[in-house]
Protein backbone atom coordinates (compact mmCIF):
# COMPACT_ATOMS: atom_id res chain seq x y z
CA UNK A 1 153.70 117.33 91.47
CA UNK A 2 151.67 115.55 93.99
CA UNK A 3 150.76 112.16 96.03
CA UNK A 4 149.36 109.47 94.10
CA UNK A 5 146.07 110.33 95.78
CA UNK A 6 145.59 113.75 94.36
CA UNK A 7 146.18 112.97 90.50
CA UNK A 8 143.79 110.32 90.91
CA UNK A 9 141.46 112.66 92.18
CA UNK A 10 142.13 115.56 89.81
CA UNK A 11 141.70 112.73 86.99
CA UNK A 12 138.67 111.86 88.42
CA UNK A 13 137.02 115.14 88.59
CA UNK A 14 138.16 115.98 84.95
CA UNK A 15 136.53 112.78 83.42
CA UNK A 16 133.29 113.28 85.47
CA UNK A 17 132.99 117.00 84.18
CA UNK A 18 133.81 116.25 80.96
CA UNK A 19 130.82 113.14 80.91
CA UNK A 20 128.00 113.96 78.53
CA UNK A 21 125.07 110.93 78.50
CA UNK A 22 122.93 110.82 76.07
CA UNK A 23 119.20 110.33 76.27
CA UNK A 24 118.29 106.69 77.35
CA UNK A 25 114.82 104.96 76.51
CA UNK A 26 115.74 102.31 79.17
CA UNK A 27 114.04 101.45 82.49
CA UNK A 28 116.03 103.66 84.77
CA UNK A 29 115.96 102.66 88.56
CA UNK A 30 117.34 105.25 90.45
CA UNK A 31 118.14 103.94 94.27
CA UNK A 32 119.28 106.59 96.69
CA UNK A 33 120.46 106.72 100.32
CA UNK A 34 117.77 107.77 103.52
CA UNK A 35 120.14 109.73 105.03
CA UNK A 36 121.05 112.80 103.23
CA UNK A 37 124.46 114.39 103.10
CA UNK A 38 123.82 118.40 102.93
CA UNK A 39 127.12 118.24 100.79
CA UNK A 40 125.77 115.96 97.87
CA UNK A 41 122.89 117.69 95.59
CA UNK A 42 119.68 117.03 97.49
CA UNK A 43 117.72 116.02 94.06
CA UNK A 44 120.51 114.38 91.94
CA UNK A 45 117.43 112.17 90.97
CA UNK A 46 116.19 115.23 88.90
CA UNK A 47 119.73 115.03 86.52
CA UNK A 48 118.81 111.09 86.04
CA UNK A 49 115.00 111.86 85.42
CA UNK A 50 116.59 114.28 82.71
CA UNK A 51 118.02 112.24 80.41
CA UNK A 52 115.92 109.22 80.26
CA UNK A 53 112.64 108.99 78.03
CA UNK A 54 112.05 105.41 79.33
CA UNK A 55 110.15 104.50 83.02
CA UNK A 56 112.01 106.16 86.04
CA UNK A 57 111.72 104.31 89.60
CA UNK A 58 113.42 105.78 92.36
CA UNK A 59 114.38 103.88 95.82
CA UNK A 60 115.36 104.55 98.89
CA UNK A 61 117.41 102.56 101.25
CA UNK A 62 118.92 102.51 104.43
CA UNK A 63 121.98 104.14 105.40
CA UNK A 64 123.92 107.33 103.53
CA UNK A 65 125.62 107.69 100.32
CA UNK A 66 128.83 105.23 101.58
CA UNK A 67 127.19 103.40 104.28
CA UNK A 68 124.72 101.89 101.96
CA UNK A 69 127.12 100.10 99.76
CA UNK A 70 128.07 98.34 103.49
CA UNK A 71 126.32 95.37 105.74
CA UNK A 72 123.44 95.73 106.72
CA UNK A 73 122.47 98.46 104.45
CA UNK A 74 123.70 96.79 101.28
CA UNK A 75 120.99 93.45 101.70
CA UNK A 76 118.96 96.51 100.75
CA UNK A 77 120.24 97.50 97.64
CA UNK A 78 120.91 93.94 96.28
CA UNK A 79 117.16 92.64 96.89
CA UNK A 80 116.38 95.83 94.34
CA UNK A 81 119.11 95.02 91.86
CA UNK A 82 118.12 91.55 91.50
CA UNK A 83 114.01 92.15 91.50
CA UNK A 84 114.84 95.09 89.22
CA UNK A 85 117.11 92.61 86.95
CA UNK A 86 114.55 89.89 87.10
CA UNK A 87 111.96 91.66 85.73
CA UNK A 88 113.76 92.57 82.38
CA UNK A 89 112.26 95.00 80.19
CA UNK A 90 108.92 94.86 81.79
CA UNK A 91 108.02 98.55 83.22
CA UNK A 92 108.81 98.86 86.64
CA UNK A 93 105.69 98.31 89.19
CA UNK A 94 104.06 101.39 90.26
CA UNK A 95 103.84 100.01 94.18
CA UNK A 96 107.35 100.09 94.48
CA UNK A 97 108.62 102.81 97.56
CA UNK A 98 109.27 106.19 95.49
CA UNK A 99 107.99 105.02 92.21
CA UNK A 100 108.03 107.82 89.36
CA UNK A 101 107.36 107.27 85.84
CA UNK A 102 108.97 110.43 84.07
């Protein structure tokens, strides 16, 4: 049977197996944590890159892959959603830190 916690989880990893994208001619803007975690893929940027035919930028910001969703770290993120957002469907400036068109 199970806790609570581990169905969720096995639910989890079926639907993210099972998850097929398909291509994307969208501005993609990939932002990614400093500190790397040697259990996460070291280039998941690569999968992203993959299956978009639209401009790639990719970020990085303080903190790892939790600790950048909190304060401080997170200022970080949201000053690159929202100049990311306001520039609509213009293509993403090339002087931006990591900046890739794929």
């Amino acid at each position: 049977e199970g806790s609570p916690l581990r169905q969720i989880s096995l639910v989890h990893a079926q639907a993210f197996s099972a998850y097929a994208p398909g291509r994307s001619r969208v501005p993609l803007v990939y932002i990614r944590a400093r500190e790397r975690d040697e259990v996460l893929e070291p280039h998941a940027e690569s999968w992203w890159m993959d299956h978009t035919d639209g401009p790639f930028s990719m970020h990085n910001v303080p903190g790892n892959h939790f600790t950048m969703m909190e304060s401080p770290h997170v200022g970080a993120v949201a000053h690159l959603v929202r100049q990311n957002l306001s520039r609509g469907g213009e293509r993403l400036h090339p002087q931006s830190e990591g900046a890739r068109s794929h």
